[in-house]
Protein backbone atom coordinates (compact mmCIF):
# COMPACT_ATOMS: atom_id res chain seq x y z
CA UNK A 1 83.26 178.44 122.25
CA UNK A 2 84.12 176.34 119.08
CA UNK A 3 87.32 175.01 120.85
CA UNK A 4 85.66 174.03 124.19
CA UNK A 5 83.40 171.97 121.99
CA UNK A 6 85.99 170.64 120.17
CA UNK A 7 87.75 169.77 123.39
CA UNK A 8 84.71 167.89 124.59
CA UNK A 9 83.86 166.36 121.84
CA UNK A 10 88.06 164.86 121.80
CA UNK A 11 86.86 163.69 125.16
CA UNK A 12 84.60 162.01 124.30
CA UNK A 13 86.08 160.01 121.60
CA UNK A 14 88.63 159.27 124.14
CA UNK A 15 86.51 157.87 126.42
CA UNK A 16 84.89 155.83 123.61
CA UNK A 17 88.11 154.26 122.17
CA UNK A 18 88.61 153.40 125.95
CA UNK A 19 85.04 151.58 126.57
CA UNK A 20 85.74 149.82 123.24
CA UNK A 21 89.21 148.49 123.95
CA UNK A 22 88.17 147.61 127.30
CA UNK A 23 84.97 145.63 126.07
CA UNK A 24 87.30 143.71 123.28
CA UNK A 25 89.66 142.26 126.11
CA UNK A 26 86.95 141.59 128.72
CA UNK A 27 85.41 139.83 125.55
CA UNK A 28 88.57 137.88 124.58
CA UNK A 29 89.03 136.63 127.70
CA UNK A 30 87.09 133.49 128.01
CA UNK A 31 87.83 132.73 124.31
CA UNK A 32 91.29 131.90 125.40
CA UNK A 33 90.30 129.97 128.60
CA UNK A 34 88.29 127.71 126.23
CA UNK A 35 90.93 127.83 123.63
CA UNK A 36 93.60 126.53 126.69
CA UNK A 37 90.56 124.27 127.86
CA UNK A 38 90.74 122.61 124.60
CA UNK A 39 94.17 121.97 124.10
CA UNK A 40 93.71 120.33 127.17
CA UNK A 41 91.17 117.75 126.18
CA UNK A 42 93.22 117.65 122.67
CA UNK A 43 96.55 116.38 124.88
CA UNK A 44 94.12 114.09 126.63
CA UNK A 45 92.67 112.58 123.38
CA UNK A 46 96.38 112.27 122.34
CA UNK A 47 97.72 110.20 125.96
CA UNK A 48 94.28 107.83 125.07
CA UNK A 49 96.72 106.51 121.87
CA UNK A 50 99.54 105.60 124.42
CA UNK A 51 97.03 103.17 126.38
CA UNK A 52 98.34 100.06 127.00
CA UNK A 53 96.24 97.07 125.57
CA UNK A 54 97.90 93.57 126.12
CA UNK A 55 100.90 92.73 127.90
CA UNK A 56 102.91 90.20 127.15
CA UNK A 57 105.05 87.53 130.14
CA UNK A 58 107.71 85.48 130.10
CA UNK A 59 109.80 84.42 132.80
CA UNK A 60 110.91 87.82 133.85
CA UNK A 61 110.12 90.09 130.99
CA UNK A 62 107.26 91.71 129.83
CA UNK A 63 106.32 93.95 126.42
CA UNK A 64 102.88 96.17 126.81
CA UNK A 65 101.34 96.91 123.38
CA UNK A 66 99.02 99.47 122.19
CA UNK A 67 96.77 99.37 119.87
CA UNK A 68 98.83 101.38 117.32
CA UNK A 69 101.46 98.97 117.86
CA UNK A 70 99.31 95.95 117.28
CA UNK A 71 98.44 97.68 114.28
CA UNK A 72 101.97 98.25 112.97
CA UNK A 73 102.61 94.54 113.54
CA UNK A 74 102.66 91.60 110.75
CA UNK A 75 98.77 90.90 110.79
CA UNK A 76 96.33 88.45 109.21
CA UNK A 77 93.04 88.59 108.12
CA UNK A 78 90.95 86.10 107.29
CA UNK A 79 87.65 84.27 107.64
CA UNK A 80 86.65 82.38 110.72
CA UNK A 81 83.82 81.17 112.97
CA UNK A 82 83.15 78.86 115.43
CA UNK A 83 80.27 76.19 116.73
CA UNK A 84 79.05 76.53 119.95
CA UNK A 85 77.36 73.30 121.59
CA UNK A 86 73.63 74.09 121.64
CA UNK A 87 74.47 73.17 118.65
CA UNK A 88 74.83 76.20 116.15
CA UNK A 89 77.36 77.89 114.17
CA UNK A 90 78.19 81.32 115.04
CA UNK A 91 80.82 84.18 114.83
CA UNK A 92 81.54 84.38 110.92
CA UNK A 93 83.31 87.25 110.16
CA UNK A 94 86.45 88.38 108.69
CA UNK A 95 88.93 88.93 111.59
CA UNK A 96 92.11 90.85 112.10
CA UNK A 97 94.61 90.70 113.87
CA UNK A 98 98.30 89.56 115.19
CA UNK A 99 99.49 85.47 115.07
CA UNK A 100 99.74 84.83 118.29
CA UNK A 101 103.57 82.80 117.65
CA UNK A 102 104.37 86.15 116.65
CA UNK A 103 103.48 87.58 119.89
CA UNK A 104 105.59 84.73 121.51
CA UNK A 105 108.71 85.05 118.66
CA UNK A 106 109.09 88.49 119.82
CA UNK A 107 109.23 88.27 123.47
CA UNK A 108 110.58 84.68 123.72
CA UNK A 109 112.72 84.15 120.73
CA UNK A 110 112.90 80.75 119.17
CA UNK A 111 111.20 78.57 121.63
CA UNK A 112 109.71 75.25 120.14
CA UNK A 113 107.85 74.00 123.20
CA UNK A 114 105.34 75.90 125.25
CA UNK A 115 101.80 76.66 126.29
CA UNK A 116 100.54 80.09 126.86
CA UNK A 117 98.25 81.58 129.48
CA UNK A 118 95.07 84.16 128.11
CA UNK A 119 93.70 86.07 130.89
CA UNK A 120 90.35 88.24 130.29
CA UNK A 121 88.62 90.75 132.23
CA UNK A 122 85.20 91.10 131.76
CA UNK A 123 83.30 93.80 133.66
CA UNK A 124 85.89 93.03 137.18
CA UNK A 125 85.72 89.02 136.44
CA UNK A 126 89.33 87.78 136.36
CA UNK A 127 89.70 84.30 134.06
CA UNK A 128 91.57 82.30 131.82
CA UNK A 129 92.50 79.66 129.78
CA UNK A 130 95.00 77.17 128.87
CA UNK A 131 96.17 76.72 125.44
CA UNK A 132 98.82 73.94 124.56
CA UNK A 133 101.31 74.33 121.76
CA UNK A 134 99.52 72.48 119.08
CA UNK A 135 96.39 74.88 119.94
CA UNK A 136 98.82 77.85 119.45
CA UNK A 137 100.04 75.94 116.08
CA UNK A 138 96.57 76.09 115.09
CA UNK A 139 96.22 72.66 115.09
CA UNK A 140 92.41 72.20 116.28
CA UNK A 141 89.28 70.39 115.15
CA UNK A 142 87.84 71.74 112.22
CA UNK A 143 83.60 71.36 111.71
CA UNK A 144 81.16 71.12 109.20
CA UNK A 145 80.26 74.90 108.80
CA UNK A 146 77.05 73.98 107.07
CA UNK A 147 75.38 71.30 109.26
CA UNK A 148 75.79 72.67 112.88
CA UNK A 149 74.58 69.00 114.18
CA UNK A 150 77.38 67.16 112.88
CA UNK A 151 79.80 66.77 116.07
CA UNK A 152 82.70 65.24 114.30
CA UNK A 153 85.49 66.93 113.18
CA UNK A 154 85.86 66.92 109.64
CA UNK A 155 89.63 68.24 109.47
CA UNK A 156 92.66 68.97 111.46
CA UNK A 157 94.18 72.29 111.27
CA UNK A 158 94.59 74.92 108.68
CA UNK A 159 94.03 77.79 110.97
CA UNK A 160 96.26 81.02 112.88
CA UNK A 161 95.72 81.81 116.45
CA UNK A 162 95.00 85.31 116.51
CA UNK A 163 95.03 88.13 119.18
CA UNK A 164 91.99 89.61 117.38
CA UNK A 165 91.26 93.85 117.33
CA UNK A 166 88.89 94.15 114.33
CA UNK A 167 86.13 92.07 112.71
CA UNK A 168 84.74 92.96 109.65
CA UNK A 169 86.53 96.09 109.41
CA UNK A 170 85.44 97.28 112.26
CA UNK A 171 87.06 97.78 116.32
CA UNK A 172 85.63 94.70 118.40
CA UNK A 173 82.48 95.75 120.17
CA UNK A 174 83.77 96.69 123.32
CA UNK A 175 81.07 95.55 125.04
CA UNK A 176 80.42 91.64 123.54
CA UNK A 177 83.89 91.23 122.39
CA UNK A 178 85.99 93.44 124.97
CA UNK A 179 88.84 95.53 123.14
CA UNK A 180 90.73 92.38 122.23
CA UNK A 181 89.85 88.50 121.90
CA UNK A 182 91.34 84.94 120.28
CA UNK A 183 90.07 84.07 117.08
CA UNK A 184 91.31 81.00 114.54
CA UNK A 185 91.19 82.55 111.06
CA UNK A 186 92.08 81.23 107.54
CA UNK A 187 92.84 83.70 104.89
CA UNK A 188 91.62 81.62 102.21
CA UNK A 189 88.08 80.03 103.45
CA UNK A 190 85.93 80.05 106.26
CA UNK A 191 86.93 76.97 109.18
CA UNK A 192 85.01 76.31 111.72
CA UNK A 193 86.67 75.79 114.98
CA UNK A 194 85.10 74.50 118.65
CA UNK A 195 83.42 77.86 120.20
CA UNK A 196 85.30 76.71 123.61
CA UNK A 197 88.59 77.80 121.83
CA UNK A 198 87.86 81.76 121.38
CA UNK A 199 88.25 84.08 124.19
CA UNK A 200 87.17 86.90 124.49
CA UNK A 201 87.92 90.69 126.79
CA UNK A 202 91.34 89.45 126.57
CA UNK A 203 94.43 91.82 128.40
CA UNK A 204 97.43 89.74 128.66
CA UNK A 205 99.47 86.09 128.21
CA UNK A 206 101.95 84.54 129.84
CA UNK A 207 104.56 82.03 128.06
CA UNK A 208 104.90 78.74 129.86
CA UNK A 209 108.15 77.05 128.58
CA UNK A 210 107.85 73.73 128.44
């Protein structure tokens, strides 16, 4: 009698340790869907760091940029601002980001003549604007940053073209600024240049040899 009960009770056990195991896989299994679920959004957070920001053209050639390489590149920072024609001064910050000649060294070497082509996209609306080579030199107007009414230029010069990323430490506000825009900076002090001149939700240039 004692062994048939010992019998039943091994069967038991048995059948136990089975139900258990059984429960602990059915249990794992979803944890490792979600576990290969999110290494799929982490590879997909990882491609969003290979997105291409600006493209550069000339003649035949073309270099695309990402932001990381922007951000490896020889950058500025400095103050700048601008005065818009109602008439008021607006945009002071502190702005980042790479000289635009740089932008043109690298693609087009040593060229000492030539006007460059900023396109934008804002929200599906293809534009642009021209800027000649003293422009890209940083050789602009420079205004009164105090007295918003005064419509002559006080200077000429003393500012970088920039292709601008950051202001004030912080990523451009996509949705103002667009991911990328022209600013005219001075490291040292703040110049005010003609609003006209920045442009902003900016995606690519093209080098116009002159």
């Amino acid at each position: 009698m004692a062994e048939n009960n010992n019998k039943i009770i091994t069967i038991i056990l048995v059948l136990l340790i089975s139900l258990a195991a059984l429960t602990i896989l059915y249990v794992n299994l979803p944890q490792e869907s979600t576990k290969e679920n999110n290494n799929t959004e982490e590879e997909g957070d990882e491609q969003t760091d290979d997105e291409v920001y600006f493209t550069v053209y000339y003649d035949d050639e073309q270099t695309e940029y990402t932001l990381d390489d922007l951000e490896s590149m020889d950058t500025i920072t400095g103050l700048g601002g601008y005065r818009t024609s109602y008439p008021m001064i607006k945009g002071q910050a502190m702005y980042t980001g790479v000289p635009i000649t740089k932008l043109v060294e690298l693609l087009a070497g040593d060229i000492t003549n030539y006007s460059i082509i900023v396109y934008s996209d804002e929200e599906g609306e293809i534009d642009s604007i021209t800027y000649e080579f003293n422009e890209t030199q940083g050789i602009i107007d420079i205004y009164n940053s105090t007295n918003a009414s005064d419509e002559t230029p006080i200077s000429t010069g003393g500012v970088t073209m920039i292709l601008c990323y950051e202001k004030d430490g912080e990523y451009l506000d996509e949705t103002s600024d667009g991911k990328l825009k022209i600013a005219f900076v001075n490291e040292d002090e703040e110049l005010i240049t003609k609003s006209g001149l920045w442009w902003k939700f900016v995606y690519s240039i093209e080098i116009i040899e002159e």
